[in-house]
Each structure stands twice: as C-alpha cells, then as structure tokens.
C-alpha atoms as a PDB file:
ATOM      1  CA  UNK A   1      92.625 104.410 105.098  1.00  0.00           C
ATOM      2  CA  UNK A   2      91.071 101.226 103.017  1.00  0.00           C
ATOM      3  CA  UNK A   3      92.469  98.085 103.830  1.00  0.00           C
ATOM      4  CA  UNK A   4      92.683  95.398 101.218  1.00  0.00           C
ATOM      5  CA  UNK A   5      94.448  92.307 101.419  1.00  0.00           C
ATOM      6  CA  UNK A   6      97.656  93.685  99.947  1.00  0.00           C
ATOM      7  CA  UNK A   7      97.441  96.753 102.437  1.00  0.00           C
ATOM      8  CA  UNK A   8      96.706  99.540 103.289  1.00  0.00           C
ATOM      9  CA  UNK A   9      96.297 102.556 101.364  1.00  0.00           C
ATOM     10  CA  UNK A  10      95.414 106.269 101.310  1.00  0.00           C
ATOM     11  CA  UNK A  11      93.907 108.492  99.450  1.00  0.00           C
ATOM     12  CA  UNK A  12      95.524 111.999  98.107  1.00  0.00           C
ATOM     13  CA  UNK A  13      92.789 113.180  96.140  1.00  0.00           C
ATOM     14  CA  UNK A  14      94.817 114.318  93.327  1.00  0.00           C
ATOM     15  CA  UNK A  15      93.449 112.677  89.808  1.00  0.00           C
ATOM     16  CA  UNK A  16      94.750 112.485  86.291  1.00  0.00           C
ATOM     17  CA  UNK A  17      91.855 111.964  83.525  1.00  0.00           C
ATOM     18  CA  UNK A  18      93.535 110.993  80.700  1.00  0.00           C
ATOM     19  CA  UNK A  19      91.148 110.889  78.215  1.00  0.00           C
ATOM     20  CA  UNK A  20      87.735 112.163  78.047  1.00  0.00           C
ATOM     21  CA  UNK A  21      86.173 109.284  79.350  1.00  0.00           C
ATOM     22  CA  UNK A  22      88.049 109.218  81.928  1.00  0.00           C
ATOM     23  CA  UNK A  23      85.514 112.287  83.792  1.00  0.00           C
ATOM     24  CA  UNK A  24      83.448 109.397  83.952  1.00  0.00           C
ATOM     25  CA  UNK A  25      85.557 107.868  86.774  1.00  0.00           C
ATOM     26  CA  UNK A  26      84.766 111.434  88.873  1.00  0.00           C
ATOM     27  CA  UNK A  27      81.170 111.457  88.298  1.00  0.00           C
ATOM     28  CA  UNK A  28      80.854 108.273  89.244  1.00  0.00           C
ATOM     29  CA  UNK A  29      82.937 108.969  92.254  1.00  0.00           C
ATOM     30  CA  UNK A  30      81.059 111.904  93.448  1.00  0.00           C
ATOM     31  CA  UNK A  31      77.995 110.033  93.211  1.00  0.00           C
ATOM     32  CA  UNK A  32      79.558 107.413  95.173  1.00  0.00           C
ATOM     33  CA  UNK A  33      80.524 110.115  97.484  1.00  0.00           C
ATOM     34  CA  UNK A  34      77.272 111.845  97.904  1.00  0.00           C
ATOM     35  CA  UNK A  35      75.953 109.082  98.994  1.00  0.00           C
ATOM     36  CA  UNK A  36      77.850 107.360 101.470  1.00  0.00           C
ATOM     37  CA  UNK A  37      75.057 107.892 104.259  1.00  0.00           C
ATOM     38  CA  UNK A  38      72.933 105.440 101.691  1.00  0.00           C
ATOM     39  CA  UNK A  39      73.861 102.163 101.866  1.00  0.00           C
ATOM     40  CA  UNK A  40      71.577 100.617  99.671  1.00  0.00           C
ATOM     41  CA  UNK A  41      72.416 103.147  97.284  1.00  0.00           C
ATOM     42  CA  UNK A  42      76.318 102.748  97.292  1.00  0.00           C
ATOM     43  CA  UNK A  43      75.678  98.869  97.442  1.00  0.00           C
ATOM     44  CA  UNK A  44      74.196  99.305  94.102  1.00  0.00           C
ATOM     45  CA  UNK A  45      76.525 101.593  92.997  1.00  0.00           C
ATOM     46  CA  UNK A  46      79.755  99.492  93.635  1.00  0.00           C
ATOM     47  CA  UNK A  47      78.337  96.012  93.866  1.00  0.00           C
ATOM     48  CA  UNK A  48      77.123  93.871  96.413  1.00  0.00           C
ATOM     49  CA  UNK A  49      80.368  91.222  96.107  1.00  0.00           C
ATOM     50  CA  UNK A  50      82.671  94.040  95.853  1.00  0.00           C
ATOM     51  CA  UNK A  51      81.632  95.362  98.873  1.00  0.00           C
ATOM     52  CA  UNK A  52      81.542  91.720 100.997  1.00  0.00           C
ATOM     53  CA  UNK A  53      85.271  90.729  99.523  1.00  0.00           C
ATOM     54  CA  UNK A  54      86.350  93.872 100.912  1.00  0.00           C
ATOM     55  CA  UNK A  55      84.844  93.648 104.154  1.00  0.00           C
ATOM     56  CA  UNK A  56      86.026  89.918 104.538  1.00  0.00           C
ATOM     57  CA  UNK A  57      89.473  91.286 103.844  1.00  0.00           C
ATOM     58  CA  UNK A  58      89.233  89.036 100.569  1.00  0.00           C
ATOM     59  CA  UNK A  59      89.596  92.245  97.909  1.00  0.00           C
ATOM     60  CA  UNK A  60      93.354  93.125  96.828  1.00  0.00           C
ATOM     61  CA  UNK A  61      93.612  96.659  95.462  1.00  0.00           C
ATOM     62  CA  UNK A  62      94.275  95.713  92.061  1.00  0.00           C
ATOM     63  CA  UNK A  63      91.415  93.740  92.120  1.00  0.00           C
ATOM     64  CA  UNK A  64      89.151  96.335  93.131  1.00  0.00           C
ATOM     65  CA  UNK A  65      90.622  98.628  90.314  1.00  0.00           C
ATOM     66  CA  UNK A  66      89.578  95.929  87.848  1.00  0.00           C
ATOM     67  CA  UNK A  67      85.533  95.895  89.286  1.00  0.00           C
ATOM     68  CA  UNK A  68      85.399  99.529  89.491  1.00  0.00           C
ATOM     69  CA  UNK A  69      86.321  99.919  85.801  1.00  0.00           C
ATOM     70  CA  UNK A  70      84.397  97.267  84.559  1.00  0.00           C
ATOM     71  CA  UNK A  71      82.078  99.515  86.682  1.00  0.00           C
ATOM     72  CA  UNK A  72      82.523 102.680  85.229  1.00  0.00           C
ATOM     73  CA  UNK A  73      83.418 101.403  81.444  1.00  0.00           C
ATOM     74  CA  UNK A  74      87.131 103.209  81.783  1.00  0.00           C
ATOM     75  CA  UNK A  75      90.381 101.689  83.050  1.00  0.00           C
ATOM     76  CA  UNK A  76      91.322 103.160  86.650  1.00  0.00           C
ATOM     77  CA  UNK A  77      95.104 102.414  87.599  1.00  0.00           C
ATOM     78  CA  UNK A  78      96.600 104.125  90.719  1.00  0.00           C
ATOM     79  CA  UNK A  79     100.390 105.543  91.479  1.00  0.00           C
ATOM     80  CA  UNK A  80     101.400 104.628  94.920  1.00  0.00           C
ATOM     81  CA  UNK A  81     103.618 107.301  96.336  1.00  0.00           C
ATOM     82  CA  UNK A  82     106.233 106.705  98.634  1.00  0.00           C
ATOM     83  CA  UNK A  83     105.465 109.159 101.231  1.00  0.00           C
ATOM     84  CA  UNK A  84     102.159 109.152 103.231  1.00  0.00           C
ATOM     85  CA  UNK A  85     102.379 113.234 103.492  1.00  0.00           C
ATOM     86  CA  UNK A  86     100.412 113.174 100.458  1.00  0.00           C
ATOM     87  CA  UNK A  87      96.856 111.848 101.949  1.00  0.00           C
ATOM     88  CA  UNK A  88      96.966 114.697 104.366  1.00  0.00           C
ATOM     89  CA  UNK A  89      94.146 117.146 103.101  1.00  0.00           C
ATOM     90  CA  UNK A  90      94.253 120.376 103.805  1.00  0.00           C
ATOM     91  CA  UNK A  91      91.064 121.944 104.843  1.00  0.00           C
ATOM     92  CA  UNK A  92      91.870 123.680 107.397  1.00  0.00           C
ATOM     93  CA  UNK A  93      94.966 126.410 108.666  1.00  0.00           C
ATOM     94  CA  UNK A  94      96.329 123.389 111.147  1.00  0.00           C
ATOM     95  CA  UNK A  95      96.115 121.308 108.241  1.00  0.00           C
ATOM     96  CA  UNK A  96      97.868 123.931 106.276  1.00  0.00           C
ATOM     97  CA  UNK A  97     100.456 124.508 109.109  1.00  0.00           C
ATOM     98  CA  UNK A  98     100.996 120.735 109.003  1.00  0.00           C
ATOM     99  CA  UNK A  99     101.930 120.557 104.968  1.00  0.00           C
ATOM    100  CA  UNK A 100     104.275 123.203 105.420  1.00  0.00           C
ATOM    101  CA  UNK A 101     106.127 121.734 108.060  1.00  0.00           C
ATOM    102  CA  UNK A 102     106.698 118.120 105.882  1.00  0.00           C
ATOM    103  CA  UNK A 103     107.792 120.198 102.990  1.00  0.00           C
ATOM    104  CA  UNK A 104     110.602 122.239 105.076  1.00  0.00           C
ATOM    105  CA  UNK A 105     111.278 118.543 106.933  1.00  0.00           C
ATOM    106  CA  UNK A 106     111.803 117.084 102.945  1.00  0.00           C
ATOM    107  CA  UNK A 107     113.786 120.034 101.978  1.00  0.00           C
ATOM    108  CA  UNK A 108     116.613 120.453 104.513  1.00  0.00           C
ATOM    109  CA  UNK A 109     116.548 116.331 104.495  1.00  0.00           C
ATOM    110  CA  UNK A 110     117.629 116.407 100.368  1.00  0.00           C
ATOM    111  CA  UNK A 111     120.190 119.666 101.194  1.00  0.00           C
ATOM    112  CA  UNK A 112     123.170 118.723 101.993  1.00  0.00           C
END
C-alpha cells in the first residue's frame, strides 16, 4: 500500500495507455521497478523531493501524479475503484483460489 496524505492506496496493476506515448509511463515504470534494490538509482529516477514529501507524509496522490508526469513527459491520471479485491495479484493457486471466492461473494451479493 502507498500512503500519501490523502490515503492510502493500492495498486491493481491493470494500465490503460492511451496514446502512444503513453508506453513511456511503463518503461519508465519497469525501470523504476528493476531497480528498487538501488536507491541511488530510483532517487534519481523519481526525484530526490518527491521521494522526502512522501516519506514526511507531505505528498498527496494527485500531487505525485503531477511530478511523475512532468517526469515521464505524459499525463498519468489514476481510477480509484471502489473495491480493494482488485490489488490482490494473483501469482499463485491460493491467490487464484482467493479471486474466485470475491467474485462468487460479488455475484450472489447483486442476485437477488
């Protein structure tokens, strides 16, 4: 989970590139990614002061949209789903197991 000022959010991994700049926003991301063990490397790659509002709890999720595309040279906007069932990745047959149970729970909960 990242927590920004305005709360907390998860990832779901699931990505809309709207244009063809918009594979930019990946690359970048993978980089950022393949990295993580690199401090340095991701300091430089996100930005020092992006990186110290966050961990002051300073850095609201909009604004950290607004650095990473000035960033990346594209305009990054999220959609905030209102279930958290969507972060869970499934990597594994537990994980798998897990999915399928929230989409039977949604199901009988909407028949009816």
């Amino acid at each position: 989970m990242l927590r920004f000022r305005d709360g907390g959010y998860c990832g779901c991994n699931l990505f809309a590139f709207l244009t063809e700049d918009g594979r930019r926003v990946a690359d970048f991301w993978r980089q950022v990614e393949k990295d993580r063990k690199k401090p340095l490397v991701v300091i430089r790659l996100l930005g020092l002061w992006s990186l110290l509002s966050y961990r002051m709890g300073w850095l609201t999720l909009d604004r950290a949209l607004a650095r990473l595309s000035r960033r990346v040279g594209v305009r990054i906007g999220v959609v905030i789903l209102p279930f958290a069932h969507a972060s869970v990745d499934v990597d594994s047959v537990s994980d798998y197991v897990l999915v399928q149970q929230y989409s039977a729970e949604g199901r009988a909960g909407t028949e009816g």
